[in-house]
Protein backbone atom coordinates (compact mmCIF):
# COMPACT_ATOMS: atom_id res chain seq x y z
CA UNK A 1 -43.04 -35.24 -22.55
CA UNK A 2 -40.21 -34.29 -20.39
CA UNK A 3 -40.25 -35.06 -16.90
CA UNK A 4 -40.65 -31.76 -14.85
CA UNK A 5 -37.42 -30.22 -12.91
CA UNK A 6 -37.61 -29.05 -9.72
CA UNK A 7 -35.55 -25.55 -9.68
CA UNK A 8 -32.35 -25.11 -8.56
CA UNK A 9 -31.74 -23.88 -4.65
CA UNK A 10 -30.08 -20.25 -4.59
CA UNK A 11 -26.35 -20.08 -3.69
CA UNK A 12 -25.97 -18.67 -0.43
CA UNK A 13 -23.40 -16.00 -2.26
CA UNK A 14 -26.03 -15.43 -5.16
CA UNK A 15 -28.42 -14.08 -2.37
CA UNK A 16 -26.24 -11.46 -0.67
CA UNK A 17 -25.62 -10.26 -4.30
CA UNK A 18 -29.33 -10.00 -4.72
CA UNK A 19 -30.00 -8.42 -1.02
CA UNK A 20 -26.77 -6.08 -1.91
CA UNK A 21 -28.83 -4.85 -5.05
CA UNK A 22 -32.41 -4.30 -3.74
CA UNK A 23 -31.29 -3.05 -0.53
CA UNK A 24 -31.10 1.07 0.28
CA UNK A 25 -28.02 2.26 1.96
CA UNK A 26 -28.51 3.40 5.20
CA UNK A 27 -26.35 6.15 6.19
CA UNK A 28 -23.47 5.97 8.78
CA UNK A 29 -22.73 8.63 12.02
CA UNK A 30 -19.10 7.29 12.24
CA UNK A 31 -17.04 5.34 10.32
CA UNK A 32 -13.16 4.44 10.50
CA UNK A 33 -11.16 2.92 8.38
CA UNK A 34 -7.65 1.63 8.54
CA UNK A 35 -5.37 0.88 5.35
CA UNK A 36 -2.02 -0.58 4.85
CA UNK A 37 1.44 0.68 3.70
CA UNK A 38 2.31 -0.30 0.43
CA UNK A 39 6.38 -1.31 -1.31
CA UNK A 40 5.53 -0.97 -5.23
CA UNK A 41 7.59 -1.48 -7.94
CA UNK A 42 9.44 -4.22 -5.90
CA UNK A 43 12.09 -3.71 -8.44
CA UNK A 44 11.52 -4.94 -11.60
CA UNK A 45 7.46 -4.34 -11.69
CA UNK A 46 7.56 -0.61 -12.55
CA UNK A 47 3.97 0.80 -11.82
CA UNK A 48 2.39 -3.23 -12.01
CA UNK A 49 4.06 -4.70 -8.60
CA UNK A 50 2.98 -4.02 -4.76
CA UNK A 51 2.53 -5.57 -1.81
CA UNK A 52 1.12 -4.66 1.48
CA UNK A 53 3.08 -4.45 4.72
CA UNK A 54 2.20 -4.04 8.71
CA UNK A 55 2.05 -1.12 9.50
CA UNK A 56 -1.12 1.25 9.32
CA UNK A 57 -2.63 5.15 8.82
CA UNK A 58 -6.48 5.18 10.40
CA UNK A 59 -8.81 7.38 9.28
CA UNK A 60 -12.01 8.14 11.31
CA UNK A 61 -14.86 10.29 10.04
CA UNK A 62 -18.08 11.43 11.90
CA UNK A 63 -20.81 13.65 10.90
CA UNK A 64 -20.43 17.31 12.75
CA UNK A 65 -22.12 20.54 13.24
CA UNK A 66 -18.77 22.00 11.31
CA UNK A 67 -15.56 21.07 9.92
CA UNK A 68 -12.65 20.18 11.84
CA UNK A 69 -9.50 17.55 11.20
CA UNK A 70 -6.97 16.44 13.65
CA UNK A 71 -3.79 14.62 12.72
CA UNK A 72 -1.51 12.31 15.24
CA UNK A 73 1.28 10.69 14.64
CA UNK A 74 3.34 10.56 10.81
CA UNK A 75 3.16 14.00 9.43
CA UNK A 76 1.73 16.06 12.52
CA UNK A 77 3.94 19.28 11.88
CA UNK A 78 3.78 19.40 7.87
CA UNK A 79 0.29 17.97 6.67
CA UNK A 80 -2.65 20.51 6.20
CA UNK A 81 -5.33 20.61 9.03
CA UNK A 82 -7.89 22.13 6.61
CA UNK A 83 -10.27 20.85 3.63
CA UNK A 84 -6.65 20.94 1.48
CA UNK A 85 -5.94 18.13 3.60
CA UNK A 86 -5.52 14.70 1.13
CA UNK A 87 -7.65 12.68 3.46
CA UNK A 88 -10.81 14.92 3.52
CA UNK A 89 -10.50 15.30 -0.64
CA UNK A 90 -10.28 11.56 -1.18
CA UNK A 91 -13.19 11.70 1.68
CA UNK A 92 -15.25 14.11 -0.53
CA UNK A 93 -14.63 11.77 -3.52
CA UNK A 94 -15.48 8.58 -1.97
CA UNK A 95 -19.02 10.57 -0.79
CA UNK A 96 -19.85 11.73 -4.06
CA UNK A 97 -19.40 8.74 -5.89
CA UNK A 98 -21.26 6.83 -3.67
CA UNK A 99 -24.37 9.16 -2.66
CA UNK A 100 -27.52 7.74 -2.85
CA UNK A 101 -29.69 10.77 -4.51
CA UNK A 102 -26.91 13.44 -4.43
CA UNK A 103 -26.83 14.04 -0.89
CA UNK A 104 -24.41 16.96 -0.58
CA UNK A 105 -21.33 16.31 1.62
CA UNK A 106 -22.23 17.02 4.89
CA UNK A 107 -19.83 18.76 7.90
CA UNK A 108 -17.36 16.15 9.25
CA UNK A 109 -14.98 15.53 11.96
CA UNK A 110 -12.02 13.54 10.56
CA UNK A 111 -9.13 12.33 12.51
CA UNK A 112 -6.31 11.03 10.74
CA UNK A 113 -3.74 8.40 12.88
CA UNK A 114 -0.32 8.10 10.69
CA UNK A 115 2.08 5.14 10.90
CA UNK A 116 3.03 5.64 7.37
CA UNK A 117 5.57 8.41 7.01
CA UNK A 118 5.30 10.92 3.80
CA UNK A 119 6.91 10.59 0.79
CA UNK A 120 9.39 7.96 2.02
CA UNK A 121 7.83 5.71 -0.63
CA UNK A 122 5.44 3.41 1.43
CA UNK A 123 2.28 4.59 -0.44
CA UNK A 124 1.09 7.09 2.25
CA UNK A 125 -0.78 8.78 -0.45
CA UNK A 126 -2.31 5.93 -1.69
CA UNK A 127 -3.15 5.20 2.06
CA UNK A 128 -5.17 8.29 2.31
CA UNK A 129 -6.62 8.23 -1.17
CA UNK A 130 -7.99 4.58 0.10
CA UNK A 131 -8.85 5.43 2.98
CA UNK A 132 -10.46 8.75 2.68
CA UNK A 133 -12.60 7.02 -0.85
CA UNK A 134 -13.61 3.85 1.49
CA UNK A 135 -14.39 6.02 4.13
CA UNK A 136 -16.75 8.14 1.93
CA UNK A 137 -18.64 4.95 0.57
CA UNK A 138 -19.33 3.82 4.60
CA UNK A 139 -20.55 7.08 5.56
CA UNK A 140 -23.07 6.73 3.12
CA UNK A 141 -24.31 3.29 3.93
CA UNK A 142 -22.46 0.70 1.85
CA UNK A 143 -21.08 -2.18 2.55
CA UNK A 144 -17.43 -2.32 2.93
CA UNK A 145 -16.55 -5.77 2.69
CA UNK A 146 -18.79 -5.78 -0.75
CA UNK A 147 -16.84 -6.92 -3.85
CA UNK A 148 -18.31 -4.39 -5.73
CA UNK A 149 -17.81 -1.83 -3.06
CA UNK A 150 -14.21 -2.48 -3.30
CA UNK A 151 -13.78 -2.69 -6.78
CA UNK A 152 -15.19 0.71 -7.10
CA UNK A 153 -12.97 2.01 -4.37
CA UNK A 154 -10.23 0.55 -6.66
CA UNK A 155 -11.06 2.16 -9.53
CA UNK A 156 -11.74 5.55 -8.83
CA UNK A 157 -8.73 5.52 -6.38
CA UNK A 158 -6.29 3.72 -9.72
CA UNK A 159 -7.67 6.70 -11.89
CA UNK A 160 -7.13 9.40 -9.42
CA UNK A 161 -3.12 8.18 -8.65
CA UNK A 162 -2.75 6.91 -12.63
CA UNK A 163 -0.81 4.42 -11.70
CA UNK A 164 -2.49 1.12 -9.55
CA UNK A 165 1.12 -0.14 -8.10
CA UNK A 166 0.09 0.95 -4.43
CA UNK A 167 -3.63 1.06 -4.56
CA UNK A 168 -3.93 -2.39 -5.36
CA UNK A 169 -2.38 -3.86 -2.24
CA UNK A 170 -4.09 -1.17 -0.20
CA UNK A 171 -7.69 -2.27 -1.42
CA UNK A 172 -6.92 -5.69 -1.65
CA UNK A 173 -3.36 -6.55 0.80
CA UNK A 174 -1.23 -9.30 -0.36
CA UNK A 175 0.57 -9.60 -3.52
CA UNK A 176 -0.68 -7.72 -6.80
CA UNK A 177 0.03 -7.33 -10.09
CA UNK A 178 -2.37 -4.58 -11.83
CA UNK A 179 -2.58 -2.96 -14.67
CA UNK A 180 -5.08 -1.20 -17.16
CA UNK A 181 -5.59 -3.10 -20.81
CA UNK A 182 -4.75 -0.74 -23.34
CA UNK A 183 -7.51 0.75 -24.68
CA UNK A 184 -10.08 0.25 -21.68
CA UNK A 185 -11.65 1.89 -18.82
CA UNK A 186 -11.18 -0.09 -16.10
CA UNK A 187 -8.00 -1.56 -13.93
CA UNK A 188 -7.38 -4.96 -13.36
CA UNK A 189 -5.40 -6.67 -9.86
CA UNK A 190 -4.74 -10.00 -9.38
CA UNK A 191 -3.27 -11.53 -6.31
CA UNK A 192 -0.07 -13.78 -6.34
CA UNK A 193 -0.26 -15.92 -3.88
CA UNK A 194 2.81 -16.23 -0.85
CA UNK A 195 4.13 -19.06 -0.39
CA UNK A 196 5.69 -19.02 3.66
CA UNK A 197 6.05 -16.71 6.11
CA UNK A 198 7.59 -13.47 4.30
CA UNK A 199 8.97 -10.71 6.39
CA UNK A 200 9.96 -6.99 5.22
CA UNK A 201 12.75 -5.32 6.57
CA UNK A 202 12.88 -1.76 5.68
CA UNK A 203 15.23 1.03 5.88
CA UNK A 204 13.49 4.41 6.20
CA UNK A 205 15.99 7.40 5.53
CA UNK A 206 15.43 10.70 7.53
CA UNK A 207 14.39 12.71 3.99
CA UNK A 208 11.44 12.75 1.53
CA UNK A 209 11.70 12.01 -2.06
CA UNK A 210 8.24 13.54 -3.92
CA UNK A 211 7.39 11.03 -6.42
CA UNK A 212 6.87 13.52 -9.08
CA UNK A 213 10.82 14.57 -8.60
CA UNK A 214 12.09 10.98 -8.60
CA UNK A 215 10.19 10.26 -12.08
CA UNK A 216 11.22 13.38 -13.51
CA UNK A 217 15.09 11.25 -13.56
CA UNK A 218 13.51 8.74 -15.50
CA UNK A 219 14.83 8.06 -19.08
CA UNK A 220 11.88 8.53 -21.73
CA UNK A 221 13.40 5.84 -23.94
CA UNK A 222 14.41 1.80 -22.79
CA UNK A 223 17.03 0.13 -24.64
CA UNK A 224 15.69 -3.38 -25.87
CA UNK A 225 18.11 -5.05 -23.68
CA UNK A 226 16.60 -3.24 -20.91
CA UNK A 227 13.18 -4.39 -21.13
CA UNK A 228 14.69 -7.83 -21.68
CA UNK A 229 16.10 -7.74 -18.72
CA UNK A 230 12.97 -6.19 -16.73
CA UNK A 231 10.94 -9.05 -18.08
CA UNK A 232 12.95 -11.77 -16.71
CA UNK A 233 13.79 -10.28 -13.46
CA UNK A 234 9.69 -9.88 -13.14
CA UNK A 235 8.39 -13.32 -13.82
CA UNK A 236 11.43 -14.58 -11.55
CA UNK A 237 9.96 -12.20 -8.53
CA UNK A 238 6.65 -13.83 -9.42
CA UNK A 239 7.94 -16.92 -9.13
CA UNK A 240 10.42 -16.51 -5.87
CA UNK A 241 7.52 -15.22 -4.23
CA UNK A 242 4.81 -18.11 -5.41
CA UNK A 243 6.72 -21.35 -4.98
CA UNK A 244 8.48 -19.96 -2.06
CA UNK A 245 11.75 -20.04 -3.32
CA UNK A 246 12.76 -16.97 -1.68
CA UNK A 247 16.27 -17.31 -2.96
CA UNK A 248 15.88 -16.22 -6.25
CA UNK A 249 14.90 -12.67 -4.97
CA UNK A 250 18.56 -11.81 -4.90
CA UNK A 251 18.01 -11.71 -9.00
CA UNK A 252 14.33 -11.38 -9.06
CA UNK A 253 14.79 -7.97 -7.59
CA UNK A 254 17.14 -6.58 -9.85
CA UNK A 255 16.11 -3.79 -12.10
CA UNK A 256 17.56 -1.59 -14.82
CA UNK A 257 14.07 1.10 -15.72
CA UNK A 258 14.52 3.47 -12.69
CA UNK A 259 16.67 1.97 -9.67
CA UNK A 260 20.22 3.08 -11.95
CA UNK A 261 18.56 6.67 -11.93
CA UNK A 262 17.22 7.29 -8.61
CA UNK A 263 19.93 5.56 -7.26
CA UNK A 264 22.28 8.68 -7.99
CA UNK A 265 20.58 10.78 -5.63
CA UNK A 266 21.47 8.48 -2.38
CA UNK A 267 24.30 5.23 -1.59
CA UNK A 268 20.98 3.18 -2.75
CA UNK A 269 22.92 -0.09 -4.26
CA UNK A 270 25.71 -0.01 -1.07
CA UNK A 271 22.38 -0.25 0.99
CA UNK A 272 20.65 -2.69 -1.07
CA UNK A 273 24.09 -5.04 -1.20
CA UNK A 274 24.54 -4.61 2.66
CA UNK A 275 21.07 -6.09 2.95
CA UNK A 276 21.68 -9.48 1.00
CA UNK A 277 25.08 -9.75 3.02
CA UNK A 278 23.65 -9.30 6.28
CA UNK A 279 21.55 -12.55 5.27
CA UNK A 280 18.56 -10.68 3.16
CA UNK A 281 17.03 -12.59 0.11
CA UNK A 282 16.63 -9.57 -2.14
CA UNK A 283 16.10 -5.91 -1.61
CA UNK A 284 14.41 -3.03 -3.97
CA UNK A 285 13.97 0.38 -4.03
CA UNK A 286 10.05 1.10 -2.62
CA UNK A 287 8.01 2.55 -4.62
CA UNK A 288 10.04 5.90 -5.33
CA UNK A 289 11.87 5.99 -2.78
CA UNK A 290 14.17 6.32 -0.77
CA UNK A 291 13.08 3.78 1.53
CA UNK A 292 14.82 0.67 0.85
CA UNK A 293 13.19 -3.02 1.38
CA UNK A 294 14.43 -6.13 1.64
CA UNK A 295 12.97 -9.73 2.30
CA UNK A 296 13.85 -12.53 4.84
CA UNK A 297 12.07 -15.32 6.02
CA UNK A 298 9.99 -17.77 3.62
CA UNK A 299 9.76 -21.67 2.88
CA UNK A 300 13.83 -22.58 2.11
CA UNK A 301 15.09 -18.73 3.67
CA UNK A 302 16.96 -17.26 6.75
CA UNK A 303 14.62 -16.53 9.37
CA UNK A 304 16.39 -12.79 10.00
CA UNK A 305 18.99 -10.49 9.90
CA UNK A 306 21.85 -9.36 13.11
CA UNK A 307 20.67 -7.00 15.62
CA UNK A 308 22.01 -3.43 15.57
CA UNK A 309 21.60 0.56 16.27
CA UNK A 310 20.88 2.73 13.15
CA UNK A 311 22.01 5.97 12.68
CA UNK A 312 20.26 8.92 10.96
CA UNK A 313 17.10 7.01 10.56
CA UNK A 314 15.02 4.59 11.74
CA UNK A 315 14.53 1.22 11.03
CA UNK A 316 11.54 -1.10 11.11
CA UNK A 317 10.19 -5.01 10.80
CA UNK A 318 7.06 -5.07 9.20
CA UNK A 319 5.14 -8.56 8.23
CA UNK A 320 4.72 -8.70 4.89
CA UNK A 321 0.27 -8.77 4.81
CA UNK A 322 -0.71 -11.77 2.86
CA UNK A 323 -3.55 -12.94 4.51
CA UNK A 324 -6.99 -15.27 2.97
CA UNK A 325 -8.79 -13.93 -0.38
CA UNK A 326 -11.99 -12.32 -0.03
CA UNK A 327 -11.98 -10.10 3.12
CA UNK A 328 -10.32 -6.67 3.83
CA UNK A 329 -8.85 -8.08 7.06
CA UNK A 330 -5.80 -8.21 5.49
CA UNK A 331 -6.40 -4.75 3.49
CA UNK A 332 -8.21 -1.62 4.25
CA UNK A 333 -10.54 -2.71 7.29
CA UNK A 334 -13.47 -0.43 7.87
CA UNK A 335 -15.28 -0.68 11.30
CA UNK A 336 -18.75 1.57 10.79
CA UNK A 337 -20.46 3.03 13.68
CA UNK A 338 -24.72 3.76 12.93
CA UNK A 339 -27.50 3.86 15.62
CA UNK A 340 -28.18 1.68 17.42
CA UNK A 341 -25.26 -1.04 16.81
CA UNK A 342 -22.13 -1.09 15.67
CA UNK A 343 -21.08 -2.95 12.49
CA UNK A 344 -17.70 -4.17 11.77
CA UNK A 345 -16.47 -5.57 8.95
CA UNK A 346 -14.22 -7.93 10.39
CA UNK A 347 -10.90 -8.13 12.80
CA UNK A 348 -7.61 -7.38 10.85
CA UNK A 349 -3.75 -9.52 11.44
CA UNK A 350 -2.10 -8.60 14.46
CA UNK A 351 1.33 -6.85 13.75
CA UNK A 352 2.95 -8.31 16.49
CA UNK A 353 6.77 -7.66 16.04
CA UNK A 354 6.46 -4.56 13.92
CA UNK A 355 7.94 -1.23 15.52
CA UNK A 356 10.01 1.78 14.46
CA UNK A 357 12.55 1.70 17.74
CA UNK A 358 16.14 2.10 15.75
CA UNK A 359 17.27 0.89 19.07
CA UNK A 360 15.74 -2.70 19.27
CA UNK A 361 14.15 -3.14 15.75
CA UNK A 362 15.92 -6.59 13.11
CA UNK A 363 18.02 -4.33 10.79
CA UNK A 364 19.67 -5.21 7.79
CA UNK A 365 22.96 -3.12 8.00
CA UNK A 366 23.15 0.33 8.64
CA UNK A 367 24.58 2.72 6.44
CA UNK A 368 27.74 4.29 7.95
CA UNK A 369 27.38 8.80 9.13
CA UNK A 370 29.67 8.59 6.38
CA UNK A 371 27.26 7.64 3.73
CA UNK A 372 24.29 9.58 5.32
CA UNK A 373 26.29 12.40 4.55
CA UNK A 374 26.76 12.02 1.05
CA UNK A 375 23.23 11.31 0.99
CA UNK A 376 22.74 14.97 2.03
CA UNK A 377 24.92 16.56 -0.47
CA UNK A 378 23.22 15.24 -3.23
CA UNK A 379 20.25 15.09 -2.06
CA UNK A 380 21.10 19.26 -1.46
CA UNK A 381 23.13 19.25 -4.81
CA UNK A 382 19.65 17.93 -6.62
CA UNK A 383 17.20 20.10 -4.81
CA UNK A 384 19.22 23.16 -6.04
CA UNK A 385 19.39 22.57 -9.88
């Protein structure tokens, strides 16, 4: 006869899981949740690529007797203050997907604190489809530093933008490349891990570029060279950013899909080459643009770039949000609020050095009024087609 086995002890993390499963949501009063900017594409990794940065939109929701939203900072004149509003939608979506037996949406307060500018290409949409969706799921009682929580945050927020390039970093911070396997459902991330201290400098033009315009100049065909190309300068980002070789970003972030085209609307590749002479490693278009990026800092880099005034814009030092696995501190961080206590999910990186003064912030080498103004005529010429 075998000799009897005693049974194994439960893992500590095979517990929560189980707790997680069996246990009712209890529904929040207040909830607020704060999410990251986002630089996608980082060149080369069209709609795969993004990485969080330092600076932050809030969103706070509380149940109300009626409606209302308020809106501070980023956007204050132009956003909607009414259930159009792109906060309260993702809000409603979050809530619906997450309601435990179809509780309707109920009234809500909802004040919105903006860091992020719109359209500038810093994923302030994706910010507010995060944080509106997380928001939603804490109102209703669940746990926002759940894995499964957040992967379902991810998902529904990857299908609503089709694209994950900014939602990734947003639900997750760091480093990610994401995509969707071709023929499936769901979205995958995975982090890349940073290798050093990484800092963003970023150049934030005084316009907006709608995303939908700048992929409209997008060529429907790539030459095979092209891709070629693409492919290299990808797995060489990958790698810059990994080993901490930070170096290699001046060809790692070179990219021939949709920085040629979008480039003819603004003096994008003076900008970008002022950047790496001023002592940047590499600099891309962000997500659609126009803001520009550009990296310094790392294992074997410069640690910054000269001091100086910009002109026609404003100029900011963000840290590039990197952060430990497995916590939304470096991420979206959601703080809940439901009687009696408080529950917080956890304290978030400080952002000490980050600011938007064009008088005092690291800058990379402003454009000249000269250039600005060419800016404006095309960017006029364009608009009028």
């Amino acid at each position: 006869a075998r000799p009897a086995t005693s049974p194994r002890p439960a893992r500590p993390d095979m517990l929560r899981r189980a707790i997680h499963t069996l246990a009712t949501p209890v529904a929040r009063q207040r909830v607020s949740v704060r999410v990251p900017a986002t630089s996608a594409n980082m060149g080369p990794g069209y709609d795969c690529l993004g990485i969080a940065l330092g600076e932050y939109n809030t969103l706070t929701v509380e149940r109300a007797d009626s409606f209302s939203l308020e809106i501070d900072g980023e956007g204050t004149a132009t956003l909607p203050r009414d259930e159009s509003n792109y906060y309260y939608r993702a809000f409603k979506m979050g809530f619906e997907a997450s309601a435990v037996n179809d509780e309707p949406v109920p009234p809500v307060s909802v004040f919105c604190e903006n860091a992020i500018p719109p359209a500038r290409g810093l994923g302030s949409s994706s910010a507010c489809l995060v944080a509106g969706v997380s928001a939603g799921f804490a109102l209703n009682g669940w746990d926002p530093e759940d894995a499964a929580t957040r992967m379902r945050v991810y998902q529904i927020c990857a299908d609503a933008e089709g694209h994950p390039d900014n939602v990734a970093p947003a639900v997750y911070g760091g480093l990610q490349l994401s995509f969707r396997p071709e023929g499936q459902a769901k979205w995958i991330t995975q982090r890349i891990p940073i290798a050093g201290d990484v800092t963003a400098i970023l150049f934030v033009p005084d316009f907006e570029l709608p995303t939908a315009e700048a992929r409209a100049l997008l060529k429907p065909e790539v030459p095979r060279s092209e891709a070629v190309h693409n492919i290299s300068r990808a797995a060489l980002l990958v790698h810059a950013f990994s080993s901490g070789r930070l170096e290699l970003l001046r060809w790692g972030s070179e990219d021939k899909l949709h920085q040629p085209q979008r480039g003819t609307l603004f003096p994008l590749f003076k900008v970008m080459d002022a950047a790496v002479g001023a002592g940047a490693h590499g600099a891309w278009l962000s997500g659609a643009g126009p803001t520009i990026a550009s990296v310094i800092g790392g294992a074997t880099g410069s640690g910054g770039c000269p001091r100086s005034r910009s002109r026609g814009s404003w100029s900011a030092t963000a840290p590039v949000v990197a952060g430990a696995a497995g916590g939304w501190g470096d991420s979206a961080t959601a703080s809940c609020a439901a009687p009696p206590s408080e529950v917080a999910s956890g304290a978030a990186p400080a952002t000490a050095g980050a600011g938007k003064s064009a008088s005092d912030a690291a800058w990379m080498g402003s454009p000249t009024a000269d250039m600005l103004a060419e800016t404006a005529a095309k960017r006029a010429k364009a608009t009028t087609r």
